[in-house]
N, C-alpha and C. Protein backbone atom coordinates (compact mmCIF):
# COMPACT_ATOMS: atom_id res chain seq x y z
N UNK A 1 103.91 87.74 116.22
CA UNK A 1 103.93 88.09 114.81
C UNK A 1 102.55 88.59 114.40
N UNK A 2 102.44 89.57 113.48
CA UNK A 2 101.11 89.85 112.60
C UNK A 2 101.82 89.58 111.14
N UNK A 3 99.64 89.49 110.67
CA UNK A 3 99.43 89.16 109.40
C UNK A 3 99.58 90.34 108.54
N UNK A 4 100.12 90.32 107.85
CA UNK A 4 99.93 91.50 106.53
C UNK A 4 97.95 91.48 106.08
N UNK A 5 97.75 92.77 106.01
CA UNK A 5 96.63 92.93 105.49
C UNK A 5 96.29 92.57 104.15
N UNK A 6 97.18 93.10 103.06
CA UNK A 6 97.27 92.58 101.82
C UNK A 6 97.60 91.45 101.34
N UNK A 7 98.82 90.84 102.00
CA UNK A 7 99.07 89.82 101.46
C UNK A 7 99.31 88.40 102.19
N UNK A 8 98.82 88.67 103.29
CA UNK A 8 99.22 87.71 104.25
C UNK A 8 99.76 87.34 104.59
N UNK A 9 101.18 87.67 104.62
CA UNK A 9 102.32 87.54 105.09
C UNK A 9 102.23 87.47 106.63
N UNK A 10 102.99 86.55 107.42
CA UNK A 10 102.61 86.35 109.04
C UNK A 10 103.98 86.58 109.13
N UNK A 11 104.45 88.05 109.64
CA UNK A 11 106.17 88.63 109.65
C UNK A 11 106.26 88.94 111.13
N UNK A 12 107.73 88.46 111.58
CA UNK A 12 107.99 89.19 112.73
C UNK A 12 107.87 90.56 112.83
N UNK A 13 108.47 90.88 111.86
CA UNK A 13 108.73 93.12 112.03
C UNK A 13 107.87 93.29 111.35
N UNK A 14 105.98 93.24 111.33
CA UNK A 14 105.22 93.54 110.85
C UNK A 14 104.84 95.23 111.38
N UNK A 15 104.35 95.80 110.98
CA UNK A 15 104.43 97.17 111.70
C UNK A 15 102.45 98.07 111.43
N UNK A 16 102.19 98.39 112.10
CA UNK A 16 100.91 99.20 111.96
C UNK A 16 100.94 100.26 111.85
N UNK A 17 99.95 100.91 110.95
CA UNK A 17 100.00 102.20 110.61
C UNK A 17 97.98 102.49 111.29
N UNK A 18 98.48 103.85 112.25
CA UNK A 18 96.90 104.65 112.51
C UNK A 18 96.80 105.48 111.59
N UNK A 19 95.32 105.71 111.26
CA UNK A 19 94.70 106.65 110.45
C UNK A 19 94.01 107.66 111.25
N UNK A 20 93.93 109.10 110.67
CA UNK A 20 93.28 110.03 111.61
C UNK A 20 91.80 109.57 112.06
N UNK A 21 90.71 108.86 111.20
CA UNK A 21 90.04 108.50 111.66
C UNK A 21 89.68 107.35 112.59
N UNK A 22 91.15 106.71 113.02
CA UNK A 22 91.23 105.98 114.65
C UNK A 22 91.13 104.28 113.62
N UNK A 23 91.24 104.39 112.26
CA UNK A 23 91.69 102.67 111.78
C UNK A 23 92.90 102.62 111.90
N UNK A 24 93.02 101.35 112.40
CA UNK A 24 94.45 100.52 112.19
C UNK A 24 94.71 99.62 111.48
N UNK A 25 95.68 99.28 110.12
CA UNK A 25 96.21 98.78 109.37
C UNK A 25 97.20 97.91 109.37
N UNK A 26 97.79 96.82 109.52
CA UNK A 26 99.08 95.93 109.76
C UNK A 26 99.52 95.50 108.33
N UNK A 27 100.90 96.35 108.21
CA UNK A 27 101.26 95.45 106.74
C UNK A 27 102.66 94.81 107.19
N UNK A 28 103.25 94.46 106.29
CA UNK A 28 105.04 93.77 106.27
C UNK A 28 105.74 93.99 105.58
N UNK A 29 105.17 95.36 104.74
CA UNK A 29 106.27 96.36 104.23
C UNK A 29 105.21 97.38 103.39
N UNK A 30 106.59 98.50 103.18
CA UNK A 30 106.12 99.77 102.74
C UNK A 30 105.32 99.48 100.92
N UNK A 31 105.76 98.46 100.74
CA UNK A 31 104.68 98.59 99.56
C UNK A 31 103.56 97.71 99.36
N UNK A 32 103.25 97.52 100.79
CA UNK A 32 101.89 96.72 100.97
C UNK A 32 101.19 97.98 101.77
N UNK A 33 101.38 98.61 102.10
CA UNK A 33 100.87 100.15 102.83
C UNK A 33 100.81 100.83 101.66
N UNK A 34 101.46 101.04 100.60
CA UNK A 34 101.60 102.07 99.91
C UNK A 34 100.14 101.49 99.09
N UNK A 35 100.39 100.42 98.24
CA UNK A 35 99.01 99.83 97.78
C UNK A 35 97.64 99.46 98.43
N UNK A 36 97.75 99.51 99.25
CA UNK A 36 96.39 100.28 100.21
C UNK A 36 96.26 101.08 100.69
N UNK A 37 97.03 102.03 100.97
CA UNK A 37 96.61 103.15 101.50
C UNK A 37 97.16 104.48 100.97
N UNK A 38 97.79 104.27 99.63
CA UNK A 38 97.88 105.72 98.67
C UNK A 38 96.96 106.33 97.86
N UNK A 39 96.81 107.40 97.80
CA UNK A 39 95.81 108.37 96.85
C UNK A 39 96.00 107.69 95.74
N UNK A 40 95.01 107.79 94.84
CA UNK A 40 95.30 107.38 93.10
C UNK A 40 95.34 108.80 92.38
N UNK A 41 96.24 108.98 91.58
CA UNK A 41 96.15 109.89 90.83
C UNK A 41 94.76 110.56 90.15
N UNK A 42 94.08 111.55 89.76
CA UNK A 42 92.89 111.47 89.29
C UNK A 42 93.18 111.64 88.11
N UNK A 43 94.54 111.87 87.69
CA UNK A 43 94.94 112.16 85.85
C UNK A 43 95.10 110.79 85.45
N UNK A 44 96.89 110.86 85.85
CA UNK A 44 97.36 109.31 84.83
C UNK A 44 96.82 107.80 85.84
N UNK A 45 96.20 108.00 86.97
CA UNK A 45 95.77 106.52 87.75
C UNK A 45 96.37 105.83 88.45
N UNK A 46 98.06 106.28 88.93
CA UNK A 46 98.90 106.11 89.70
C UNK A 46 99.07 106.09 90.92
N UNK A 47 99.51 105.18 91.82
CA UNK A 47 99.43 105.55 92.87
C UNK A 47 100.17 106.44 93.33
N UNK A 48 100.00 107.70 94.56
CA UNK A 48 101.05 108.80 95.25
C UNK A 48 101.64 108.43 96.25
N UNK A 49 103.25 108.09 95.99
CA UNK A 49 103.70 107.45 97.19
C UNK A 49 104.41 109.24 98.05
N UNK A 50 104.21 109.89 97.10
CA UNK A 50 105.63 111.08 97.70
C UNK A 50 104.49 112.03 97.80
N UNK A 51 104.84 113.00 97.85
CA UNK A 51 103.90 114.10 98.38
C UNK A 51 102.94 114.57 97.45
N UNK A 52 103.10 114.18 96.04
CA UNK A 52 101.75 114.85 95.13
C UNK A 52 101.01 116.46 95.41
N UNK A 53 100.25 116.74 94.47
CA UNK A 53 99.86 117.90 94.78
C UNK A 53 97.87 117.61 94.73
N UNK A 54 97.57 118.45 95.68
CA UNK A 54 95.95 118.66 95.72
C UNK A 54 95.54 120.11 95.33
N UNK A 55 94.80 119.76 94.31
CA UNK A 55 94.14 121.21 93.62
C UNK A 55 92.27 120.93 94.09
N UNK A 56 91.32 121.95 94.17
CA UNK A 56 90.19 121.48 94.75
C UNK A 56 89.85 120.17 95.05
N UNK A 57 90.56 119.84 95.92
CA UNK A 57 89.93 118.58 96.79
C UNK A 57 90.49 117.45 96.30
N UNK A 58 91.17 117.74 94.89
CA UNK A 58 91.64 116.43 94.06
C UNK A 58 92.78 116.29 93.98
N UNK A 59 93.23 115.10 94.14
CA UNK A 59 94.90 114.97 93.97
C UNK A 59 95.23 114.58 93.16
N UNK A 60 96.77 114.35 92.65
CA UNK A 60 97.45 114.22 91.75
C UNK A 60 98.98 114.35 91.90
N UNK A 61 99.42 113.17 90.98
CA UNK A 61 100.96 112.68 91.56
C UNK A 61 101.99 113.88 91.69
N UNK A 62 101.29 115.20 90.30
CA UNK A 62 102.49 116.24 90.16
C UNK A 62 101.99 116.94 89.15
N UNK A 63 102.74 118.50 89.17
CA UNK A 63 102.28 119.37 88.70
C UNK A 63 101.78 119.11 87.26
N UNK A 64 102.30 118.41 86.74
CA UNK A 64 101.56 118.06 84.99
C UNK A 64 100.84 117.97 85.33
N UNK A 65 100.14 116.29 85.99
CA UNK A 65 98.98 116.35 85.85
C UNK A 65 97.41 117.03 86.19
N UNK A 66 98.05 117.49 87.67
CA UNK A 66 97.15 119.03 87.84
C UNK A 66 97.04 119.71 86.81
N UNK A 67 98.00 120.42 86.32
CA UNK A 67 98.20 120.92 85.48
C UNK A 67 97.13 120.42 83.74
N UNK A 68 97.10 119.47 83.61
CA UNK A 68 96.48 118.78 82.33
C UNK A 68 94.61 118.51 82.24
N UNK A 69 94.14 118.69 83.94
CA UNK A 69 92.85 118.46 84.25
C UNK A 69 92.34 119.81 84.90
N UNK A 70 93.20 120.67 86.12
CA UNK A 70 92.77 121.33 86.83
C UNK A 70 92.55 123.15 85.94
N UNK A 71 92.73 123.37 84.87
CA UNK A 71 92.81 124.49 84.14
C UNK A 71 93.48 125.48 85.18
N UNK A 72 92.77 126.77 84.88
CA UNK A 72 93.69 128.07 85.54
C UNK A 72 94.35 127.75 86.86
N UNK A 73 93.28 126.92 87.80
CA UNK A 73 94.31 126.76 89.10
C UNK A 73 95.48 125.77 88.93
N UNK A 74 95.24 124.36 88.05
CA UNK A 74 96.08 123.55 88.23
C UNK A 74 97.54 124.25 87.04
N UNK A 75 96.89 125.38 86.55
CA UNK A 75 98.69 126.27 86.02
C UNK A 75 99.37 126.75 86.99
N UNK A 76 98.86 127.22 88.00
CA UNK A 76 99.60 127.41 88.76
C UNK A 76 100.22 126.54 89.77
N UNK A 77 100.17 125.06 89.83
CA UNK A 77 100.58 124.47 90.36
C UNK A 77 102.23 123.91 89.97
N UNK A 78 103.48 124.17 90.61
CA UNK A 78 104.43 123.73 90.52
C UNK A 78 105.41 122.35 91.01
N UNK A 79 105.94 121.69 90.25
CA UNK A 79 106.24 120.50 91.11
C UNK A 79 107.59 120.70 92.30
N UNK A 80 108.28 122.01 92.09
CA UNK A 80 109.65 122.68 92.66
C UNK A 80 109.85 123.64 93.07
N UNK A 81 109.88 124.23 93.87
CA UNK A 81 109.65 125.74 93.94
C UNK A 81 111.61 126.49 94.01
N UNK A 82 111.21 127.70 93.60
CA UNK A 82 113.10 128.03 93.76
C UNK A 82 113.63 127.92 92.42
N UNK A 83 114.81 128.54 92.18
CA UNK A 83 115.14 128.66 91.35
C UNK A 83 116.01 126.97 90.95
N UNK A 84 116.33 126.60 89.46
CA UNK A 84 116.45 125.09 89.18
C UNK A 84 118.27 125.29 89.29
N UNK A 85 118.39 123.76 89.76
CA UNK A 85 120.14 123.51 89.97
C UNK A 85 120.94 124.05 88.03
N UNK A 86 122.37 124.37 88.43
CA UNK A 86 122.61 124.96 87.46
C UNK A 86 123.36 123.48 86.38
């Protein structure tokens, strides 16, 4: 068994996650990974569990909030691309 990093949980199906820079992480579920190891929004302060968008270097959960900090580039940022369901 491993320990959860966050919360200490000592779980059989504990699972590790590598990072490109060669750390390894052990949690006992996806929202003990997600709370350590998700981007924070730089608008509303949220964590990014889904794909978010990065405008110079900075991320953000979705096109608003790019959109609300990043001026001319973050207008052009969309959260959908394609035309919308009818």
């Amino acid at each position: 068994m491993a320990t959860c990093e966050v919360c200490g949980n000592d779980y059989w199906m504990a699972f590790e996650v590598r990072t490109v820079s060669g750390d390894t992480h052990t949690f006992d579920s996806f929202e003990c990974a997600i709370h350590r190891m998700a981007p924070i929004c730089e608008h509303c302060q949220i964590k990014i569990a889904g794909h978010g968008v990065e405008v110079n270097g900075r991320f953000f959960c979705s096109g608003h909030c790019a959109r609300a900090v990043e001026g001319a580039q973050g207008a052009e940022i969309r959260d959908a691309v394609g035309v919308r369901p009818a």
